[in-house]
PDB file of N, CA and C in Angstrom:
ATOM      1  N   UNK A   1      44.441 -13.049 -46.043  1.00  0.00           N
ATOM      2  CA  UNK A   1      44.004 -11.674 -46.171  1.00  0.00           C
ATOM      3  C   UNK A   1      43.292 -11.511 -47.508  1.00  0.00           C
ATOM      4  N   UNK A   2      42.012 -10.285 -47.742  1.00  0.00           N
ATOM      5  CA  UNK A   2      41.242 -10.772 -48.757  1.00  0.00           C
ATOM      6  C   UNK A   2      41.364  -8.924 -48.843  1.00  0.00           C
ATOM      7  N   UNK A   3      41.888  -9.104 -50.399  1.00  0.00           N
ATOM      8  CA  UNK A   3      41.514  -7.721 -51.072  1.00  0.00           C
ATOM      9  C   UNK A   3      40.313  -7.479 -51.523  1.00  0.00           C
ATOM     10  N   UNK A   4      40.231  -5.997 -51.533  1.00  0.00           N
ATOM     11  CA  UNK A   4      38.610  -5.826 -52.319  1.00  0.00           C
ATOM     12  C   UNK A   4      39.065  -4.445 -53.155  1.00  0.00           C
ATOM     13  N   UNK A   5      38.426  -4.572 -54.442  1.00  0.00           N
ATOM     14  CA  UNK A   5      38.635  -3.503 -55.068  1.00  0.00           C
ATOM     15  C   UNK A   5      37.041  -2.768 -55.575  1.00  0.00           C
ATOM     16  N   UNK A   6      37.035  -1.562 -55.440  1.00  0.00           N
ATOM     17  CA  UNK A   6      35.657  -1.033 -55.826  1.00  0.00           C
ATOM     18  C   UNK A   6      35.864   0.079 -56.565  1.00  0.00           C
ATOM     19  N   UNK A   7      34.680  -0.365 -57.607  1.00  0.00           N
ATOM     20  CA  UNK A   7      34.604   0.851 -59.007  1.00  0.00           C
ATOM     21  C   UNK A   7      33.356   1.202 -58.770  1.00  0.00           C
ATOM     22  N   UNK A   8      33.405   2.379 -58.190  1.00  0.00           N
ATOM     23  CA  UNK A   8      31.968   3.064 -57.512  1.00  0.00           C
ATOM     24  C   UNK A   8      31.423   4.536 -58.617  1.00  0.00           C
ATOM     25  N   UNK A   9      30.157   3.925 -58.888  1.00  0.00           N
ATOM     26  CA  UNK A   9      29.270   5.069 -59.689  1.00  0.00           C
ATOM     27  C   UNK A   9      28.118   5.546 -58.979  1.00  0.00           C
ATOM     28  N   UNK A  10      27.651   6.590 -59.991  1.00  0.00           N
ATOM     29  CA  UNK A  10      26.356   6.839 -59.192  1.00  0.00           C
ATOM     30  C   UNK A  10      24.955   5.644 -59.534  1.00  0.00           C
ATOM     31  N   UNK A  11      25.034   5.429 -60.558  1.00  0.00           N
ATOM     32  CA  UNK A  11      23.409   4.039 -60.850  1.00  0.00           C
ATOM     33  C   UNK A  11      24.096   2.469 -60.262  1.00  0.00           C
ATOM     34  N   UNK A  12      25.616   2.520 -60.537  1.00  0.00           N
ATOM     35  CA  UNK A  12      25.871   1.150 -59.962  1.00  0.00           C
ATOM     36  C   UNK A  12      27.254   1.303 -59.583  1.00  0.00           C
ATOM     37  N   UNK A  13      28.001  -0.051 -58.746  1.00  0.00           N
ATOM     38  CA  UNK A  13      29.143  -0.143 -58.616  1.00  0.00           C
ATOM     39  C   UNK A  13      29.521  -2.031 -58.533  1.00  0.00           C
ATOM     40  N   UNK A  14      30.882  -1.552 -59.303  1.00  0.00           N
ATOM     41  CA  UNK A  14      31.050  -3.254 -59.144  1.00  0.00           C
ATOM     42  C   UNK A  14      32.352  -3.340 -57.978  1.00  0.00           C
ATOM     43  N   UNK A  15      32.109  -4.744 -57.716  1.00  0.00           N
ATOM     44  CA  UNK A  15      33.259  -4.998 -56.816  1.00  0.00           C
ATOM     45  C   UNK A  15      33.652  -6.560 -56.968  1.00  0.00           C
ATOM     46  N   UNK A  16      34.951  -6.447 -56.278  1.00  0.00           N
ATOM     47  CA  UNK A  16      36.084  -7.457 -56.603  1.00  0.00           C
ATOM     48  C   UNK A  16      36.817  -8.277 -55.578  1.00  0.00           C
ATOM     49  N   UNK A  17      36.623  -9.177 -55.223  1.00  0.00           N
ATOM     50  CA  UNK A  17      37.323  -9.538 -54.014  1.00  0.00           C
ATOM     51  C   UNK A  17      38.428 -10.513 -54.436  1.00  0.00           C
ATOM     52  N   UNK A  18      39.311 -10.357 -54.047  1.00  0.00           N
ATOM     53  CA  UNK A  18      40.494 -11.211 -54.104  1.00  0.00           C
ATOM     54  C   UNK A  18      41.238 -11.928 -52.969  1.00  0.00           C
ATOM     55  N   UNK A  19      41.735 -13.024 -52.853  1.00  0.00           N
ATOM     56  CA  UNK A  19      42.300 -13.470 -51.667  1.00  0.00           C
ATOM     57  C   UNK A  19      43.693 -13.465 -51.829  1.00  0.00           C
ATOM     58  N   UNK A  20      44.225 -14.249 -50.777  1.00  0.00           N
ATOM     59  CA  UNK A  20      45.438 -14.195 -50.485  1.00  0.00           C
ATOM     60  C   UNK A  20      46.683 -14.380 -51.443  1.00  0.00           C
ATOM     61  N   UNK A  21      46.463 -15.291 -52.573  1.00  0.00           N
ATOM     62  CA  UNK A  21      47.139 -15.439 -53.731  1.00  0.00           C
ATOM     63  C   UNK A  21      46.611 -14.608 -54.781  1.00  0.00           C
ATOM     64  N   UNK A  22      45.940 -13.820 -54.441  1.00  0.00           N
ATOM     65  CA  UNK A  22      45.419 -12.716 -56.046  1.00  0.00           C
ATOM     66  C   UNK A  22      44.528 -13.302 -56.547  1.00  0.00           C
ATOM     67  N   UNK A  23      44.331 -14.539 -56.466  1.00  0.00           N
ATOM     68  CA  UNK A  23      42.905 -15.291 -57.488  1.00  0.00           C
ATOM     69  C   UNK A  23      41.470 -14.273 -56.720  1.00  0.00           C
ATOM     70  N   UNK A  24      40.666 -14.666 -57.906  1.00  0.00           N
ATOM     71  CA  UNK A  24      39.398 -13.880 -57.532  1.00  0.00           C
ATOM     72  C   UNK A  24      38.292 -15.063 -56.456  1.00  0.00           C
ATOM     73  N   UNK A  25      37.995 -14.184 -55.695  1.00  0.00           N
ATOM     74  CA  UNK A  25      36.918 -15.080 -54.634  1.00  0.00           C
ATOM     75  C   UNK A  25      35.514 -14.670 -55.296  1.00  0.00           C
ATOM     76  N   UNK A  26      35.328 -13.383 -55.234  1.00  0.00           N
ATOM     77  CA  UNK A  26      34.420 -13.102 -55.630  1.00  0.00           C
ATOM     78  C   UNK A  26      33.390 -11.579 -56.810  1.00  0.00           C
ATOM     79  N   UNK A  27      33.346 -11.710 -57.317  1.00  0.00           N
ATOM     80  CA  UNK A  27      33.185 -10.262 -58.079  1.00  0.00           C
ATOM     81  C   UNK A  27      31.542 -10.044 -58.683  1.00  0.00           C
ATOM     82  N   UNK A  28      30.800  -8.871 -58.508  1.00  0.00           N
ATOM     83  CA  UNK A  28      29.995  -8.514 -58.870  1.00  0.00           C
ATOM     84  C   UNK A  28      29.373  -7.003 -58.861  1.00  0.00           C
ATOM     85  N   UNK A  29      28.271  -6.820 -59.982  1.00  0.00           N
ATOM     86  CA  UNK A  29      27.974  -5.877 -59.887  1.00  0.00           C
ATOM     87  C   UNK A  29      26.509  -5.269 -59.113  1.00  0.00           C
ATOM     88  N   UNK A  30      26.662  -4.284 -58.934  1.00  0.00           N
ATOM     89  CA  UNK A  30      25.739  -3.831 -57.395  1.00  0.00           C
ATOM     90  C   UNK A  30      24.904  -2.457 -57.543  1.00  0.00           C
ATOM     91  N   UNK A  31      23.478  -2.726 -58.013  1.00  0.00           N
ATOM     92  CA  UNK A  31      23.006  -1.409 -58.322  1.00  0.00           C
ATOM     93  C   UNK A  31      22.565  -0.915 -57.290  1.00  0.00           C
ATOM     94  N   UNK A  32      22.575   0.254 -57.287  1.00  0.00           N
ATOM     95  CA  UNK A  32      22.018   1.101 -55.810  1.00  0.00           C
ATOM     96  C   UNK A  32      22.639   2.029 -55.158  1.00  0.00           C
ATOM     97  N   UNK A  33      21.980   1.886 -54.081  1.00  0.00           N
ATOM     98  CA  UNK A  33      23.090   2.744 -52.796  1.00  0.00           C
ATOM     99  C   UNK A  33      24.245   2.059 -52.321  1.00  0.00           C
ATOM    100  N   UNK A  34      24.978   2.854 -51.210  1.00  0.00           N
ATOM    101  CA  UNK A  34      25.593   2.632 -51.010  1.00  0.00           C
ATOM    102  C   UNK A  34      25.017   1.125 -49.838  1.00  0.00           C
ATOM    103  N   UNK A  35      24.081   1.183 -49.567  1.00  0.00           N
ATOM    104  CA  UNK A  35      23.402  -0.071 -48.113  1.00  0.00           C
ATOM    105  C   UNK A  35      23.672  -1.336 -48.857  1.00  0.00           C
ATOM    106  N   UNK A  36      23.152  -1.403 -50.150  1.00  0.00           N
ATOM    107  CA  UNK A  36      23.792  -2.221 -51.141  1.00  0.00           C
ATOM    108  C   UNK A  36      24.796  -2.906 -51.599  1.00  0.00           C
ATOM    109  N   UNK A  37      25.935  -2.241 -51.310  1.00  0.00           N
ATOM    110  CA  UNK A  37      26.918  -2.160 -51.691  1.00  0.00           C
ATOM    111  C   UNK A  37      27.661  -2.926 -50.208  1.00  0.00           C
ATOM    112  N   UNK A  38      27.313  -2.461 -49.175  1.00  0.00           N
ATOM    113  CA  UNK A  38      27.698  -3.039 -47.780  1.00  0.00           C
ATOM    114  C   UNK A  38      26.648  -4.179 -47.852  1.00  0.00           C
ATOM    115  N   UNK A  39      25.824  -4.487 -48.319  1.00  0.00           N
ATOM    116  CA  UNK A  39      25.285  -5.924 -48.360  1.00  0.00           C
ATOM    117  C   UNK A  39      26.102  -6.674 -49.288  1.00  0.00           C
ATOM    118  N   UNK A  40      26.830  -6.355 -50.719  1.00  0.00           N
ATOM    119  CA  UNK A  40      27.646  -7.547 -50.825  1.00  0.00           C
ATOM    120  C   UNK A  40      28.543  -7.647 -50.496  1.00  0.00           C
ATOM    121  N   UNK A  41      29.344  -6.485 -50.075  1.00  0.00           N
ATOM    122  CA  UNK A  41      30.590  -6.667 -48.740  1.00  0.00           C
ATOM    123  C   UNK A  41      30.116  -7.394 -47.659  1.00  0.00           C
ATOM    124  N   UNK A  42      29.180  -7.475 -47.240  1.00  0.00           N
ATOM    125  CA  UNK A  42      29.083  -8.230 -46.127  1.00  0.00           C
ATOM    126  C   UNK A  42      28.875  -9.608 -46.500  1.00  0.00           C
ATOM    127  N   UNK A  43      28.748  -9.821 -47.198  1.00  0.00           N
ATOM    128  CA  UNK A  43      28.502 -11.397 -47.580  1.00  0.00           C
ATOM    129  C   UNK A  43      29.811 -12.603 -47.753  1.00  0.00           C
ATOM    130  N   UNK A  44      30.692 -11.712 -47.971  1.00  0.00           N
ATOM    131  CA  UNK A  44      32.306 -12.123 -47.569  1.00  0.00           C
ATOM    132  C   UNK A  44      32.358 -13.237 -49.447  1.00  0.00           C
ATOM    133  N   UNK A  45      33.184 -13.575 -49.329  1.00  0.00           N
ATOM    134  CA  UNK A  45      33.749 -13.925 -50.608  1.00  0.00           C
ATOM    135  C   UNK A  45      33.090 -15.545 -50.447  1.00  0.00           C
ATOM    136  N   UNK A  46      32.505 -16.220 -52.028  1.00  0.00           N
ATOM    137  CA  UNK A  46      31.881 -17.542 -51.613  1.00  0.00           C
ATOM    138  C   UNK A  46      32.144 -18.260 -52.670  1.00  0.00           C
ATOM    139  N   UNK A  47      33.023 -19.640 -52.346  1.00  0.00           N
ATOM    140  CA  UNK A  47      33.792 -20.281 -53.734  1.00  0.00           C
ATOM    141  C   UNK A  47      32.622 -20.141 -54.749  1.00  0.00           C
ATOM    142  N   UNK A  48      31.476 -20.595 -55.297  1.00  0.00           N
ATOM    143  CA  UNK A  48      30.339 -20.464 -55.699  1.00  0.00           C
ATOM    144  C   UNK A  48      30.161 -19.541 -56.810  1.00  0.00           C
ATOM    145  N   UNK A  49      30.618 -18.016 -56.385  1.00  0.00           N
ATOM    146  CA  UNK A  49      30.016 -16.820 -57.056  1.00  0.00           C
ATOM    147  C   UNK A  49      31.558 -16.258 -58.062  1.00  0.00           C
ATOM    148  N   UNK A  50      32.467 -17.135 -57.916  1.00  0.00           N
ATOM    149  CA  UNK A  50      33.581 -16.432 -58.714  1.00  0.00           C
ATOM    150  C   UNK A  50      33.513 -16.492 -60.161  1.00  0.00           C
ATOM    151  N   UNK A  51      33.330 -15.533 -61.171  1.00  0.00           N
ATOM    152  CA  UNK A  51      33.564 -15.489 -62.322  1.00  0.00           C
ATOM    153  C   UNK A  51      34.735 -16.105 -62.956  1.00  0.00           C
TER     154      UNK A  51
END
Protein backbone atom coordinates (compact mmCIF):
# COMPACT_ATOMS: atom_id res chain seq x y z
CA UNK A 1 0.00 0.00 0.00
CA UNK A 2 1.49 3.43 -1.07
CA UNK A 3 0.82 6.66 0.89
CA UNK A 4 0.70 10.01 -0.64
CA UNK A 5 0.88 13.14 1.12
CA UNK A 6 0.03 16.61 -0.56
CA UNK A 7 0.98 20.22 0.35
CA UNK A 8 -1.26 22.02 -2.07
CA UNK A 9 -0.85 25.89 -2.99
CA UNK A 10 -2.05 28.13 -5.33
CA UNK A 11 1.51 28.69 -7.83
CA UNK A 12 2.65 25.12 -6.75
CA UNK A 13 2.21 21.93 -4.80
CA UNK A 14 4.54 19.32 -3.64
CA UNK A 15 3.91 15.75 -3.15
CA UNK A 16 5.14 12.69 -1.36
CA UNK A 17 4.71 9.21 -1.90
CA UNK A 18 5.53 6.68 0.50
CA UNK A 19 5.26 2.91 0.48
CA UNK A 20 4.54 0.25 2.53
CA UNK A 21 7.39 0.56 5.12
CA UNK A 22 7.23 4.52 5.27
CA UNK A 23 10.43 4.90 3.11
CA UNK A 24 9.94 7.50 0.41
CA UNK A 25 9.20 6.17 -3.29
CA UNK A 26 8.80 9.23 -4.56
CA UNK A 27 8.58 13.12 -3.90
CA UNK A 28 8.30 16.23 -5.92
CA UNK A 29 7.37 19.51 -6.62
CA UNK A 30 4.53 20.42 -9.16
CA UNK A 31 3.79 23.83 -10.56
CA UNK A 32 0.42 24.44 -11.92
CA UNK A 33 -2.96 23.21 -11.91
CA UNK A 34 -4.44 20.89 -10.53
CA UNK A 35 -4.14 18.45 -14.33
CA UNK A 36 -0.59 18.66 -13.19
CA UNK A 37 -0.71 17.55 -10.22
CA UNK A 38 -2.83 14.29 -11.44
CA UNK A 39 -0.01 13.90 -13.97
CA UNK A 40 2.49 13.19 -11.23
CA UNK A 41 0.03 11.13 -9.37
CA UNK A 42 -0.40 9.27 -12.18
CA UNK A 43 2.96 8.35 -12.80
CA UNK A 44 2.93 6.07 -9.67
CA UNK A 45 6.09 6.03 -7.52
CA UNK A 46 9.64 5.16 -9.56
CA UNK A 47 12.79 3.73 -7.62
CA UNK A 48 14.74 6.42 -9.82
CA UNK A 49 13.07 9.74 -8.65
CA UNK A 50 13.41 9.30 -4.74
CA UNK A 51 15.17 12.06 -2.96
Amino acid sequence: MLSIGLDVHLRCSCLCILDGHGKKAKQMTIGGSWAQVRTGLSGGPSNGDAD
